[in-house]
N, C-alpha and C. Protein backbone atom coordinates (compact mmCIF):
# COMPACT_ATOMS: atom_id res chain seq x y z
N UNK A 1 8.53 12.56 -74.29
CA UNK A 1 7.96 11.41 -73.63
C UNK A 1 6.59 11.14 -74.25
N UNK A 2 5.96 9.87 -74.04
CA UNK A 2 5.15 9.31 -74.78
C UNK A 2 3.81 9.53 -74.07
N UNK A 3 2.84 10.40 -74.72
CA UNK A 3 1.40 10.74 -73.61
C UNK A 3 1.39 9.12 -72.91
N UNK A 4 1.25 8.78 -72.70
CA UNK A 4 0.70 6.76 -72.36
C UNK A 4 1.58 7.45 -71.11
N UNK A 5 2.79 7.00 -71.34
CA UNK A 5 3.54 6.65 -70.38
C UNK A 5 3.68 7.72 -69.49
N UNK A 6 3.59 9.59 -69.53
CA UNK A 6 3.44 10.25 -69.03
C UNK A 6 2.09 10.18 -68.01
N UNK A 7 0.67 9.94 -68.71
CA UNK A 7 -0.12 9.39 -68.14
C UNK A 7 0.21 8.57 -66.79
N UNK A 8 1.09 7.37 -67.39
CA UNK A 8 1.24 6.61 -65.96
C UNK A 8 2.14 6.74 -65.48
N UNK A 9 2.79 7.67 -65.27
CA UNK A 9 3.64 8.44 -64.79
C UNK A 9 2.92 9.32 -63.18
N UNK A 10 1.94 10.08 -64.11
CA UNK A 10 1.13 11.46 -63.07
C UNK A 10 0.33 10.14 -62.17
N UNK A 11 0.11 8.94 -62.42
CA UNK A 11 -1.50 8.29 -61.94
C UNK A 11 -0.72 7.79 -60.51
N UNK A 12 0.72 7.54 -61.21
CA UNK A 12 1.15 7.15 -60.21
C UNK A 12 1.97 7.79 -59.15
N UNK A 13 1.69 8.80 -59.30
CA UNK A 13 2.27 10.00 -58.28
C UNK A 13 3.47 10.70 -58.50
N UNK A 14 4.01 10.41 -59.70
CA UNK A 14 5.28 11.32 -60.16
C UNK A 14 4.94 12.31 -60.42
N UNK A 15 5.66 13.85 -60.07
CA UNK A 15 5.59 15.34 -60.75
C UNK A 15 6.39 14.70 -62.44
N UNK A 16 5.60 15.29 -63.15
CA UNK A 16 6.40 15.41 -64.57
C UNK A 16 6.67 16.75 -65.45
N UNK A 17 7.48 16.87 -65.60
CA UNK A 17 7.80 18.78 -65.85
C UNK A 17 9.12 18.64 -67.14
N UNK A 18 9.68 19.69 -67.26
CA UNK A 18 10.44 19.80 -68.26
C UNK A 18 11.93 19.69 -67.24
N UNK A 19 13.01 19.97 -68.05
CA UNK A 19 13.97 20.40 -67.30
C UNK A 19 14.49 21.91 -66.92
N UNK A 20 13.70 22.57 -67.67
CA UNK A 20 14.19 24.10 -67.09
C UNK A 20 12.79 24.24 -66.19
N UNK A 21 11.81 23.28 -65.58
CA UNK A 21 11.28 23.95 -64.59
C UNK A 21 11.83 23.17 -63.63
N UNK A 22 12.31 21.91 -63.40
CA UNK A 22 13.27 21.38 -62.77
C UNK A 22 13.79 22.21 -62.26
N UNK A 23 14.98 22.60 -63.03
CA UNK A 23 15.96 23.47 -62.75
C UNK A 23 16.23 25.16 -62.49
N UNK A 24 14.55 25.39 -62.75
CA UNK A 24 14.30 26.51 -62.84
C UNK A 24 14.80 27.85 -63.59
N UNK A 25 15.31 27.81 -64.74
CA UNK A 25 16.01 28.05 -65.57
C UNK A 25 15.25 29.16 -66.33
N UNK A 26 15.93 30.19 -66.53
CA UNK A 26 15.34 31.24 -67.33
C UNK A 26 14.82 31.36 -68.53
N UNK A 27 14.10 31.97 -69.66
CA UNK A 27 14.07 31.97 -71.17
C UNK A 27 15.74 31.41 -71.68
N UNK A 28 16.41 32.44 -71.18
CA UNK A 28 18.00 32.79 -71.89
C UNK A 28 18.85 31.62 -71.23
N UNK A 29 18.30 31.18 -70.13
CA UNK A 29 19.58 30.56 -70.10
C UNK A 29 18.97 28.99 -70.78
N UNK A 30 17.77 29.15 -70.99
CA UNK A 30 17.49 27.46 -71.61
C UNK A 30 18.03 27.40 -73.16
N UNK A 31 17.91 28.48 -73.62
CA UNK A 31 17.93 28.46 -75.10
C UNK A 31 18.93 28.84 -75.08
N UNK A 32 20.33 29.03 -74.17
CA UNK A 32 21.60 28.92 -74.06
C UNK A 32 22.28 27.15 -73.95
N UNK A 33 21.34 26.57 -73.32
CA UNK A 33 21.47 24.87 -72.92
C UNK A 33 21.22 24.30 -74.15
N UNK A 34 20.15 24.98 -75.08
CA UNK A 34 20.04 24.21 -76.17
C UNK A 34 20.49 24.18 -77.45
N UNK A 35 21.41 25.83 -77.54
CA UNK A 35 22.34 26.23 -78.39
C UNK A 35 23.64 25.34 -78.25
N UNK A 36 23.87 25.18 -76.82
CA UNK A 36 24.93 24.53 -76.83
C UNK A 36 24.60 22.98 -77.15
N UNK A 37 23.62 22.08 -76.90
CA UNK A 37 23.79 20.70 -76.87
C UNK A 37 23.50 20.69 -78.92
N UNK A 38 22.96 21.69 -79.58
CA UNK A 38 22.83 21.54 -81.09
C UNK A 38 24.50 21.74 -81.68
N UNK A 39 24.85 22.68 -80.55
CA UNK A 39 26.20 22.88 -81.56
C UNK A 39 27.38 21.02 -80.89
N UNK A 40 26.95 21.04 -79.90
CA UNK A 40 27.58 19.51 -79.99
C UNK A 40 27.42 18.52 -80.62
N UNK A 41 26.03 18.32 -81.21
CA UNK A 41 25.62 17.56 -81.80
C UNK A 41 25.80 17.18 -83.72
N UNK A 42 26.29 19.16 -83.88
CA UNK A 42 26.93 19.37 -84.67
C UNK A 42 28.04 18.92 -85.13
N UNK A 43 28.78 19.31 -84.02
CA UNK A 43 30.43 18.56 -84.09
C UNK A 43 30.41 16.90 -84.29
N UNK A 44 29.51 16.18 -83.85
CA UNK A 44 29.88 14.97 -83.98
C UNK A 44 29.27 14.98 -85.38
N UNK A 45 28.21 15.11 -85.70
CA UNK A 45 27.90 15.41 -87.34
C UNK A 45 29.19 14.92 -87.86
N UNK A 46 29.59 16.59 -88.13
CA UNK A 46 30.87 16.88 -89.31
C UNK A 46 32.08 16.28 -88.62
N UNK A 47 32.25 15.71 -87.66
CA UNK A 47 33.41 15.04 -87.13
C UNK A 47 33.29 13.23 -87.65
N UNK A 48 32.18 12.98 -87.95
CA UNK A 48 31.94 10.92 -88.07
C UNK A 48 32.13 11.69 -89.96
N UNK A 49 31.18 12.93 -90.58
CA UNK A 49 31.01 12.65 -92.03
C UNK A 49 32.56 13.17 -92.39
N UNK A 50 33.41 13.66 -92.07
CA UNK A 50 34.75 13.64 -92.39
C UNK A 50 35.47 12.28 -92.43
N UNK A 51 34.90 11.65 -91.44
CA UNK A 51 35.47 9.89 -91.08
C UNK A 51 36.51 10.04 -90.30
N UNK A 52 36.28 11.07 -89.04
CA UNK A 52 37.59 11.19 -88.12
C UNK A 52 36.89 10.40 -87.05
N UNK A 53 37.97 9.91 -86.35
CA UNK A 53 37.56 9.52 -84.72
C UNK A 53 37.85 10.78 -84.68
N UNK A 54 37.45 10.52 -82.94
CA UNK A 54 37.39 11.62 -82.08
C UNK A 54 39.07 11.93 -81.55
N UNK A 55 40.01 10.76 -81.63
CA UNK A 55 41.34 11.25 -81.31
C UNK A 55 42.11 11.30 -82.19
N UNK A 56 41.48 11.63 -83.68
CA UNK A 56 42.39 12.25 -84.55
C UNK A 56 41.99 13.77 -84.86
N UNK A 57 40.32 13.99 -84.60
CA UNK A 57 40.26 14.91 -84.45
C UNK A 57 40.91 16.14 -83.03
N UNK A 58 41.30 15.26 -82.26
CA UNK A 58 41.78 16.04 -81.45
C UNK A 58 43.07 16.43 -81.40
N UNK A 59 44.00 15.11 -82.07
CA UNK A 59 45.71 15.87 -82.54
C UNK A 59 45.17 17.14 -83.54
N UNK A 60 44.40 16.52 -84.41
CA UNK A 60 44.06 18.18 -85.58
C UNK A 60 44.13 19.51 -84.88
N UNK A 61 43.58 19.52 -83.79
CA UNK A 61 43.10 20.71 -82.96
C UNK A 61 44.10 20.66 -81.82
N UNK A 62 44.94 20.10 -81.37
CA UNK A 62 45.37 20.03 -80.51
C UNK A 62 45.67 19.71 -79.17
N UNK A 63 44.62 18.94 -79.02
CA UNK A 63 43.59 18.73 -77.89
C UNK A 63 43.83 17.11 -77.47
N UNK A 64 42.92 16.74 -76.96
CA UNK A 64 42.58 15.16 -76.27
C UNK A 64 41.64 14.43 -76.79
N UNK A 65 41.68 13.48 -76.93
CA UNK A 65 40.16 12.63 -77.26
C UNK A 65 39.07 12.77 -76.19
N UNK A 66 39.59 12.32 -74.80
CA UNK A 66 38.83 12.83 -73.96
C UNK A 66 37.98 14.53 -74.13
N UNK A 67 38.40 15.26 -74.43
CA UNK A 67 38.14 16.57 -74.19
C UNK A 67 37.25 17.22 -75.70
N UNK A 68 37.37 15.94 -76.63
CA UNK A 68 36.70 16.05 -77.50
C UNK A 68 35.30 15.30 -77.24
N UNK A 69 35.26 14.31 -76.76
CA UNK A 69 34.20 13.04 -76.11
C UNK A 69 33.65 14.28 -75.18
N UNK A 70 34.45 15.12 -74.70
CA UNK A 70 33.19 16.55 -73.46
C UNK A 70 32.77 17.23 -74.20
N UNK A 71 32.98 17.88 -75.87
CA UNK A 71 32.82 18.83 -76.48
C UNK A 71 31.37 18.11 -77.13
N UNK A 72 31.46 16.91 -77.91
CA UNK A 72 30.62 16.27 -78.05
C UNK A 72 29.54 15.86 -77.07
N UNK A 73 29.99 15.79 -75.58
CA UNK A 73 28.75 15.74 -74.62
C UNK A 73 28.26 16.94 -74.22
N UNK A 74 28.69 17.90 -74.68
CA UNK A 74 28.43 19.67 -74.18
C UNK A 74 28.30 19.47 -72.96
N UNK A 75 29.14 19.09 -72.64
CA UNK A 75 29.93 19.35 -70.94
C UNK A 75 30.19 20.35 -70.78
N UNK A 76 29.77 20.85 -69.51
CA UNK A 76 29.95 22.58 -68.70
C UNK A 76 31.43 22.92 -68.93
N UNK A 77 32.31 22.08 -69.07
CA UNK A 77 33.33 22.68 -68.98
C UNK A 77 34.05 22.88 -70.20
N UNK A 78 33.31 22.96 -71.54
CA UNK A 78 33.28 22.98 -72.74
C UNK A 78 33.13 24.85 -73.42
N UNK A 79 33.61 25.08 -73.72
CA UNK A 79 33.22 26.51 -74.19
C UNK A 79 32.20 27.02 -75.39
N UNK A 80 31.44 27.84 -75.35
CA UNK A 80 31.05 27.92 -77.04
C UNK A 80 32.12 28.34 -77.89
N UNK A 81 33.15 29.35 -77.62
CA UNK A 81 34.46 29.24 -78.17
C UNK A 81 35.18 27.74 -78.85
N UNK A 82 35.19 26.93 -78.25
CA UNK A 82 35.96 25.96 -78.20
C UNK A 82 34.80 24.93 -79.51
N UNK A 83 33.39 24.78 -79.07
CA UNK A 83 32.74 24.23 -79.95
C UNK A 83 32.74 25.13 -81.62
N UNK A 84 32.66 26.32 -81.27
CA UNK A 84 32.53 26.91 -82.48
C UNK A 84 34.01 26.70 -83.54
N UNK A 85 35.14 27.07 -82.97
CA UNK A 85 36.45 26.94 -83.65
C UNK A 85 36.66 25.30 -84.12
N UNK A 86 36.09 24.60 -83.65
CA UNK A 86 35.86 23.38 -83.87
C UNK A 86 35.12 22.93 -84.96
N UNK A 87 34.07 23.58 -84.61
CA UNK A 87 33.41 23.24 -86.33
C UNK A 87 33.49 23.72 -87.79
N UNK A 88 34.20 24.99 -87.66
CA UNK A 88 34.87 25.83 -88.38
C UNK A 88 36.43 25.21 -88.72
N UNK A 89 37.27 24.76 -87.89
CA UNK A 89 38.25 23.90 -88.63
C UNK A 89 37.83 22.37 -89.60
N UNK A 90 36.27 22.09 -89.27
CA UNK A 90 36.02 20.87 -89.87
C UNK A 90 35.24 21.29 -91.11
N UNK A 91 35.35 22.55 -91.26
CA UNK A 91 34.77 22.90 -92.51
C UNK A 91 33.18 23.42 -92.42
N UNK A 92 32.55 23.57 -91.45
CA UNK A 92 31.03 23.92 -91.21
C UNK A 92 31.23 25.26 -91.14
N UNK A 93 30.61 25.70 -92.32
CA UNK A 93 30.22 27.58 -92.16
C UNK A 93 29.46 28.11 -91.22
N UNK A 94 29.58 29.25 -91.01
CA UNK A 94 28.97 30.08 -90.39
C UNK A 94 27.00 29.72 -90.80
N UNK A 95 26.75 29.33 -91.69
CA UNK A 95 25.33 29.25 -92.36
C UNK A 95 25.30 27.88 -91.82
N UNK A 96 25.99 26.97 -92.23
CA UNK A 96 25.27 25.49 -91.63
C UNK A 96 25.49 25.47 -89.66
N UNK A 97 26.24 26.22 -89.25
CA UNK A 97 26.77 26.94 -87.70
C UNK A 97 24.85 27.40 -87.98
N UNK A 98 24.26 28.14 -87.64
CA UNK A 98 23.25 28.89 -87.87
C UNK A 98 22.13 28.24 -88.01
N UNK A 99 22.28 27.04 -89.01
CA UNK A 99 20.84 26.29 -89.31
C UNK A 99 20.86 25.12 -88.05
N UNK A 100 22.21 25.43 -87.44
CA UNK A 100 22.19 23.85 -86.58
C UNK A 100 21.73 24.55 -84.96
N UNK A 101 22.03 25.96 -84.61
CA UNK A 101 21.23 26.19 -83.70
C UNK A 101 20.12 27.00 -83.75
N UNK A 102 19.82 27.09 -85.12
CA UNK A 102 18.54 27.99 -85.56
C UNK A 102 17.49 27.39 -85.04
């Protein structure tokens, strides 16, 4: 957020905080929230630079378009299993896996 607008944010009586104090969220489990939304962000990466939609990538894998559209939103009900085997069938190593939640 933009100091200015945070500014008029506090003047005007809003609390402004992060989301793990929101949510109150531990070291581990934030940098668990943020492992996961990099490795989603991943997948759509190497999923558009292949030139797949999302429901061809999902016959590839087996799956749904829908359920690829959650993998890509790192939806709770998404696995790191499920993101990882995913990017690994699209060709992303273990090293570019690594630099993307490094």
């Amino acid at each position: 957020m933009k100091p200015a607008k945070r500014q008029r944010l506090e003047r005007a009586g809003w609390a402004v905080g992060s989301t793990t104090d929101f949510l109150q969220l531990t070291p581990d489990e934030t940098a668990l929230v943020e492992m996961k939304l990099a490795l989603s962000e991943s997948l759509r990466h190497w999923r558009t630079r292949k030139g797949l939609t999302q429901g061809a990538l999902a016959r590839q894998l087996g799956s749904s378009q829908s359920r690829v559209a959650k993998m890509e939103a790192a939806d709770p009900t998404v696995s790191f299993d499920l993101l990882l085997r995913s990017l690994l069938h699209l060709g992303a190593s273990r090293k570019a896996i690594a630099r993307a939640i490094g």
